[in-house]
C-alpha atoms as a PDB file:
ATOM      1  CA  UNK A   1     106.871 122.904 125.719  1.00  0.00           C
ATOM      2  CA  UNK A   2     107.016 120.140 128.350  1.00  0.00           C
ATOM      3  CA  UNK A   3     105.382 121.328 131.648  1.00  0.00           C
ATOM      4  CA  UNK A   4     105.936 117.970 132.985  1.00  0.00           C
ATOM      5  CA  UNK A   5     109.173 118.053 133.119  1.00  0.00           C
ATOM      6  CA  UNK A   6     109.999 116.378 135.790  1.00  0.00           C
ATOM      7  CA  UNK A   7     108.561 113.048 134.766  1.00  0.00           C
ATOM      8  CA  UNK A   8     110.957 110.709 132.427  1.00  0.00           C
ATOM      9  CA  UNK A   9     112.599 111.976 129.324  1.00  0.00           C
ATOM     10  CA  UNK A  10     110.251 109.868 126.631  1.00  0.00           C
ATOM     11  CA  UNK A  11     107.491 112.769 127.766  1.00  0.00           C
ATOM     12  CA  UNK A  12     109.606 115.196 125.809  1.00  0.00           C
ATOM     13  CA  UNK A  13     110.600 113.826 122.867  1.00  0.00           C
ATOM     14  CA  UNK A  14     106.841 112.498 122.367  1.00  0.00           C
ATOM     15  CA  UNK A  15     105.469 116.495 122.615  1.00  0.00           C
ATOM     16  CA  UNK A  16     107.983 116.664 119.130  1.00  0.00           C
ATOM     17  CA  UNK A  17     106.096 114.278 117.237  1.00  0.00           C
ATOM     18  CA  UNK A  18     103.923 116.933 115.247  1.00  0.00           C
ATOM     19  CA  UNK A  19     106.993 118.987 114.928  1.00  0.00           C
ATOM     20  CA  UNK A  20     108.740 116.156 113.167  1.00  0.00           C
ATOM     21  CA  UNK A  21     106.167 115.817 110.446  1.00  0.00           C
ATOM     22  CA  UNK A  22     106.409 111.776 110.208  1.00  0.00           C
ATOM     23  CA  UNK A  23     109.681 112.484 108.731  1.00  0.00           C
ATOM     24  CA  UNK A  24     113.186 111.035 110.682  1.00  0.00           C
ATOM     25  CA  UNK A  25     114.508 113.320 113.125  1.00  0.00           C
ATOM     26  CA  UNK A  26     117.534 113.144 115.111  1.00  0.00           C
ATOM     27  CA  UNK A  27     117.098 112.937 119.007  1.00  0.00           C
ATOM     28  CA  UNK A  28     120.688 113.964 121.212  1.00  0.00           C
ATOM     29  CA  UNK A  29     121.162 114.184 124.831  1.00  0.00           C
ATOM     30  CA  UNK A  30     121.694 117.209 125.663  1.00  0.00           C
ATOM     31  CA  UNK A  31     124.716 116.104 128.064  1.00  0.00           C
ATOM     32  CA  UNK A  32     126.876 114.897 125.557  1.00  0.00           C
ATOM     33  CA  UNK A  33     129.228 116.662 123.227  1.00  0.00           C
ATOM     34  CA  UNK A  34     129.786 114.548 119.952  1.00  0.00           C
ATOM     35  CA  UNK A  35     132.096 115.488 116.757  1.00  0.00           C
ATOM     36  CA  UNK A  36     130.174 116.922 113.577  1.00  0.00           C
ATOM     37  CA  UNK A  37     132.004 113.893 111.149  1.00  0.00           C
ATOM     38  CA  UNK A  38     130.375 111.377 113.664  1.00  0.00           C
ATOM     39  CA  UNK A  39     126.649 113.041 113.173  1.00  0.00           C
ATOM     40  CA  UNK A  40     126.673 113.706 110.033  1.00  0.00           C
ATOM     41  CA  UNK A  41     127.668 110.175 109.437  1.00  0.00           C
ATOM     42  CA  UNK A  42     124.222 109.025 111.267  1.00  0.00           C
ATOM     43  CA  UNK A  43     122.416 111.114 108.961  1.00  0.00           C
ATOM     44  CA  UNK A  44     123.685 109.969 106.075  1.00  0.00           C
ATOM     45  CA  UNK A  45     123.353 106.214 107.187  1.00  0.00           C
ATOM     46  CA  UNK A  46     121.384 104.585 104.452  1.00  0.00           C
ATOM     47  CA  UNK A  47     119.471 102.611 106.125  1.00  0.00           C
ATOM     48  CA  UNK A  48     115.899 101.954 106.571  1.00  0.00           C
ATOM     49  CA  UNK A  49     115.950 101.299 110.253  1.00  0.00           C
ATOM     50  CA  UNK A  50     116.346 103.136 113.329  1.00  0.00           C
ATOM     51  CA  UNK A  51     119.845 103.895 113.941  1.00  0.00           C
ATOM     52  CA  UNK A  52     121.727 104.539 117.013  1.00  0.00           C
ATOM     53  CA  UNK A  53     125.266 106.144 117.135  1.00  0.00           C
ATOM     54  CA  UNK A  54     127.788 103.609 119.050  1.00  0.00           C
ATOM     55  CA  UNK A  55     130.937 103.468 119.898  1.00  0.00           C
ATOM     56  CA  UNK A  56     133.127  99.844 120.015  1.00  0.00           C
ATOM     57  CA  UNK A  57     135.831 100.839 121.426  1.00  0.00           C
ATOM     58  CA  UNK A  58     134.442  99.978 124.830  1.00  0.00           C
ATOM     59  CA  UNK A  59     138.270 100.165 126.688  1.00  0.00           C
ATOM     60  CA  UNK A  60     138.493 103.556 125.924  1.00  0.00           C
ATOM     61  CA  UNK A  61     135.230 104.975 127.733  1.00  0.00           C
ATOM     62  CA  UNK A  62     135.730 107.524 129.774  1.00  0.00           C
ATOM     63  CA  UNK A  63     133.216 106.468 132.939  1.00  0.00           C
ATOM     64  CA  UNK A  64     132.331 102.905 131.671  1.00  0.00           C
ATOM     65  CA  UNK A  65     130.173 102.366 135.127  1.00  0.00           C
ATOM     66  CA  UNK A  66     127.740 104.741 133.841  1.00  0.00           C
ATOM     67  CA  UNK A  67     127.822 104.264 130.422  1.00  0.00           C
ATOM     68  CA  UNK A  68     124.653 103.273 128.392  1.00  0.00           C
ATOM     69  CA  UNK A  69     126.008  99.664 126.859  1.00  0.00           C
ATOM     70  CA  UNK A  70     124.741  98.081 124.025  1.00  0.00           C
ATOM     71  CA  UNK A  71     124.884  94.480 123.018  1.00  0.00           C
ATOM     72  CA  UNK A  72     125.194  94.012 118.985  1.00  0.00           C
ATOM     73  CA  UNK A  73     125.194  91.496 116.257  1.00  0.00           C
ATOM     74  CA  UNK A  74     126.673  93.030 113.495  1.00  0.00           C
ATOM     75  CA  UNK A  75     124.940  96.428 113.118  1.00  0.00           C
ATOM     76  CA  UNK A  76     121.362  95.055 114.675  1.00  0.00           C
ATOM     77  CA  UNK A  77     121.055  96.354 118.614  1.00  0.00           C
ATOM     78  CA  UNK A  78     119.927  92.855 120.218  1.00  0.00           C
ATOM     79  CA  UNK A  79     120.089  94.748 124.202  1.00  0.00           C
ATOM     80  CA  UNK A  80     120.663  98.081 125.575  1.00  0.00           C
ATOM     81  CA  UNK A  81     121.030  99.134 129.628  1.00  0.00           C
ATOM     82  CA  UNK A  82     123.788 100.366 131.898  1.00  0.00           C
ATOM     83  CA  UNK A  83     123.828  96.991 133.329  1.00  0.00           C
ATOM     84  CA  UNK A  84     123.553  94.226 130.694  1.00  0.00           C
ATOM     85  CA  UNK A  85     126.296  91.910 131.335  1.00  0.00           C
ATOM     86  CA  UNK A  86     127.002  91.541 127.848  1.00  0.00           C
ATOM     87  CA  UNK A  87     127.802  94.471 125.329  1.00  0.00           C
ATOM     88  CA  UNK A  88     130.278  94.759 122.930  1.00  0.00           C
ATOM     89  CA  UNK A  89     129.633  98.867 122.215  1.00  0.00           C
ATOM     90  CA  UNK A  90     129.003 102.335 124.161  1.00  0.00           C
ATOM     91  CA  UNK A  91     125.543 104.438 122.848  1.00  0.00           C
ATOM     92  CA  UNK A  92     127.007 107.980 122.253  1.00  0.00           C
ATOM     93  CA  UNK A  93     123.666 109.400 122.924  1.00  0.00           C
ATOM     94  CA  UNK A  94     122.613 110.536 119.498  1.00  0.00           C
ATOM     95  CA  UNK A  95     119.961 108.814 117.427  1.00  0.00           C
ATOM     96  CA  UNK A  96     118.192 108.920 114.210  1.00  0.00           C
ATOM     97  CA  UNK A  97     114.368 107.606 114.295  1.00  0.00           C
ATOM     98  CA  UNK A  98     111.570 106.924 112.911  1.00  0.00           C
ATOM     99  CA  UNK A  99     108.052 107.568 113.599  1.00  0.00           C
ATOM    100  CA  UNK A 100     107.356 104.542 114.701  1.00  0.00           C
ATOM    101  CA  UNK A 101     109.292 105.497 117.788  1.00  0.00           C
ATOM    102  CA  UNK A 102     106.391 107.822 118.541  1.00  0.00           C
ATOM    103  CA  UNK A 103     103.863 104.758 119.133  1.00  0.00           C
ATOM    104  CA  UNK A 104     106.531 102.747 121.234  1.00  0.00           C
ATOM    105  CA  UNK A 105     106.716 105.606 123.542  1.00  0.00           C
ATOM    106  CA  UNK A 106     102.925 105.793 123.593  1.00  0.00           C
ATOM    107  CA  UNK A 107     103.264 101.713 123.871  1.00  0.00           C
ATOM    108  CA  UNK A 108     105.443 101.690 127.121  1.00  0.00           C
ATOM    109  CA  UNK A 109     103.489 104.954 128.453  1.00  0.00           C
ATOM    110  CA  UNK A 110     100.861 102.333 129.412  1.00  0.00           C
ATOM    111  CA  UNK A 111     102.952 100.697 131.757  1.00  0.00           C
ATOM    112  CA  UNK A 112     104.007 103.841 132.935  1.00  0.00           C
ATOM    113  CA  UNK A 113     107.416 103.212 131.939  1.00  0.00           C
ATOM    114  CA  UNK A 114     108.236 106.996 130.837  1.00  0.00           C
ATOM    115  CA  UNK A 115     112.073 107.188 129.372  1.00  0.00           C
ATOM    116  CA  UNK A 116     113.661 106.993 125.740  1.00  0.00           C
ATOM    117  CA  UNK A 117     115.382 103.677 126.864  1.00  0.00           C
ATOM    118  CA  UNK A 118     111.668 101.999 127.387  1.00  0.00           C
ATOM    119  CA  UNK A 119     110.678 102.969 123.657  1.00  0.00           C
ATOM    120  CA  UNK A 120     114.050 101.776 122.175  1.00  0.00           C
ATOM    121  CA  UNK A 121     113.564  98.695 124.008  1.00  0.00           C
ATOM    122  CA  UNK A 122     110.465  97.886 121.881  1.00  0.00           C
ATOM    123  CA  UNK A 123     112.358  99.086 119.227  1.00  0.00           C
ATOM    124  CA  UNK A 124     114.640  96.479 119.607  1.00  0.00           C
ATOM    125  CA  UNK A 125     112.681  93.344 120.169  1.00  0.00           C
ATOM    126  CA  UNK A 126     111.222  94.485 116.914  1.00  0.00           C
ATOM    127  CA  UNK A 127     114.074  93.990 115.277  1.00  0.00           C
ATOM    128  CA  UNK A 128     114.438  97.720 114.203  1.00  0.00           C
ATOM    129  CA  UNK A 129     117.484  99.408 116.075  1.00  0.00           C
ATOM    130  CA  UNK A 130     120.676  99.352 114.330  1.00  0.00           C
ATOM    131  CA  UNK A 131     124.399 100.900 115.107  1.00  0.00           C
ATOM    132  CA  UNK A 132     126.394 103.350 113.326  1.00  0.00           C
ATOM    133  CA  UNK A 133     129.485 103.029 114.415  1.00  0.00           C
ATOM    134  CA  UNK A 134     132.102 105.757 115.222  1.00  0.00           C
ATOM    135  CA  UNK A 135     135.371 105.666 113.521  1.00  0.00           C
ATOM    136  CA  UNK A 136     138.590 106.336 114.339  1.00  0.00           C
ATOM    137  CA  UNK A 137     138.658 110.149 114.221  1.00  0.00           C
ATOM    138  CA  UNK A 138     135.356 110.495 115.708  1.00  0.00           C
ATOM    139  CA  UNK A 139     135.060 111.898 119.771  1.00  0.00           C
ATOM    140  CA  UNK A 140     132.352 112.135 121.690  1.00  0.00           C
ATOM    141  CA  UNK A 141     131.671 112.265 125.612  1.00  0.00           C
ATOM    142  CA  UNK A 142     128.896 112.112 128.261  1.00  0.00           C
ATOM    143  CA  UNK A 143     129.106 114.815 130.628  1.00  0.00           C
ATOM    144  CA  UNK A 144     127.242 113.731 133.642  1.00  0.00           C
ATOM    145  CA  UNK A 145     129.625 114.583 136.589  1.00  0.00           C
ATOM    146  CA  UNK A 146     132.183 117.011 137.449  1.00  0.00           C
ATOM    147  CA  UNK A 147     134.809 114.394 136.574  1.00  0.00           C
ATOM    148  CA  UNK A 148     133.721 114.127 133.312  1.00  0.00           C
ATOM    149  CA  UNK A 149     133.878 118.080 132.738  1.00  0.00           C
ATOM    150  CA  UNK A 150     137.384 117.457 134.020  1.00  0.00           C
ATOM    151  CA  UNK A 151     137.794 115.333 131.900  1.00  0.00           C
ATOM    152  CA  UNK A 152     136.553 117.257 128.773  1.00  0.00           C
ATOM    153  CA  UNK A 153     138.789 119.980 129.446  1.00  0.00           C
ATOM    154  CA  UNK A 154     141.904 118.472 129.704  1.00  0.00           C
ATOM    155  CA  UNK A 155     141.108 116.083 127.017  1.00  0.00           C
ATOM    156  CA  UNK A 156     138.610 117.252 124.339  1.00  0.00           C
ATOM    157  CA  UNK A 157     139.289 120.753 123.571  1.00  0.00           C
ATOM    158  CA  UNK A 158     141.715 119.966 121.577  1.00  0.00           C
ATOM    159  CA  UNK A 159     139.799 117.920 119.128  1.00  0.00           C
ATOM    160  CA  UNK A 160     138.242 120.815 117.624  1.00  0.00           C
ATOM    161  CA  UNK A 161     138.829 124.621 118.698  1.00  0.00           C
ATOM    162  CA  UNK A 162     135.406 125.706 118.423  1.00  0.00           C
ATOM    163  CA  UNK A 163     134.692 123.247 121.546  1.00  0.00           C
ATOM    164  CA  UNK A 164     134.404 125.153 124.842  1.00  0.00           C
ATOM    165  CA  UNK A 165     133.362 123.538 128.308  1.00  0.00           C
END
């Protein structure tokens, strides 16, 4: 359990590590609903690198001011932020790593840079963060505000009746 919780999200998923075994694990924010086909793609990826899920179809974002952007080439994550100025796809929030994440966490810890966006930032420059992309039937959504539970309701539950906001 993470008594610091109030410090930045990377404190969390490092207290996992010996849970995960060295194995892959998949890391979600807890904020965001996401369809099974579009997970179950992720894990099924085959791919030796750390994968991110994304979505292209940038037009179509729900809050696009605070989405998480992500610049690609091809597949291969080249920048992430909510500000880059370039990005050509939308991070749905759900991952599958490595444990090499672990030591880029511990990494960016020293400069007491604390959140999951610091460690996939060294992921990244190290040339190991790729996309899956979402496909056409896929949904997901970030539910930060009360807009975006609006949002949800008038616009998700249909996609699958086991959904409830």
């Amino acid at each position: 359990m993470n008594e610091e919780w109030l410090r930045g999200n990377g404190i969390s998923v490092l207290l996992s590590e010996e849970a995960t075994k060295g194995e892959n694990f998949i890391l979600s924010m807890s904020d965001h609903i996401v369809s099974e086909s579009a997970i179950k793609r992720l894990i099924e990826y085959d791919s030796d690198y750390n994968l991110l899920l994304v979505d292209k179809r940038v037009n179509e974002i729900f809050d696009i001011d605070d989405a998480t952007k992500v610049n690609l080439n091809g597949n291969q994550i080249v920048n992430i932020g909510k500000e880059i100025p370039v990005y050509n796809g939308i991070d749905c929030g759900v991952f599958r790593l490595k444990n090499n994440f672990y030591n880029a966490m511990r990494q960016q810890l020293k400069d007491d840079k604390e959140s999951i966006s610091a460690a996939i930032q060294i992921l990244i420059e190290n040339q190991d963060m790729h996309a899956v992309f979402t496909e056409k039937e896929d949904y997901w959504l970030d539910i930060d505000t009360p807009q975006a539970y609006k949002y949800g309701l008038e616009k998700m539950t249909d996609k699958q009746p086991e959904i409830t906001l």
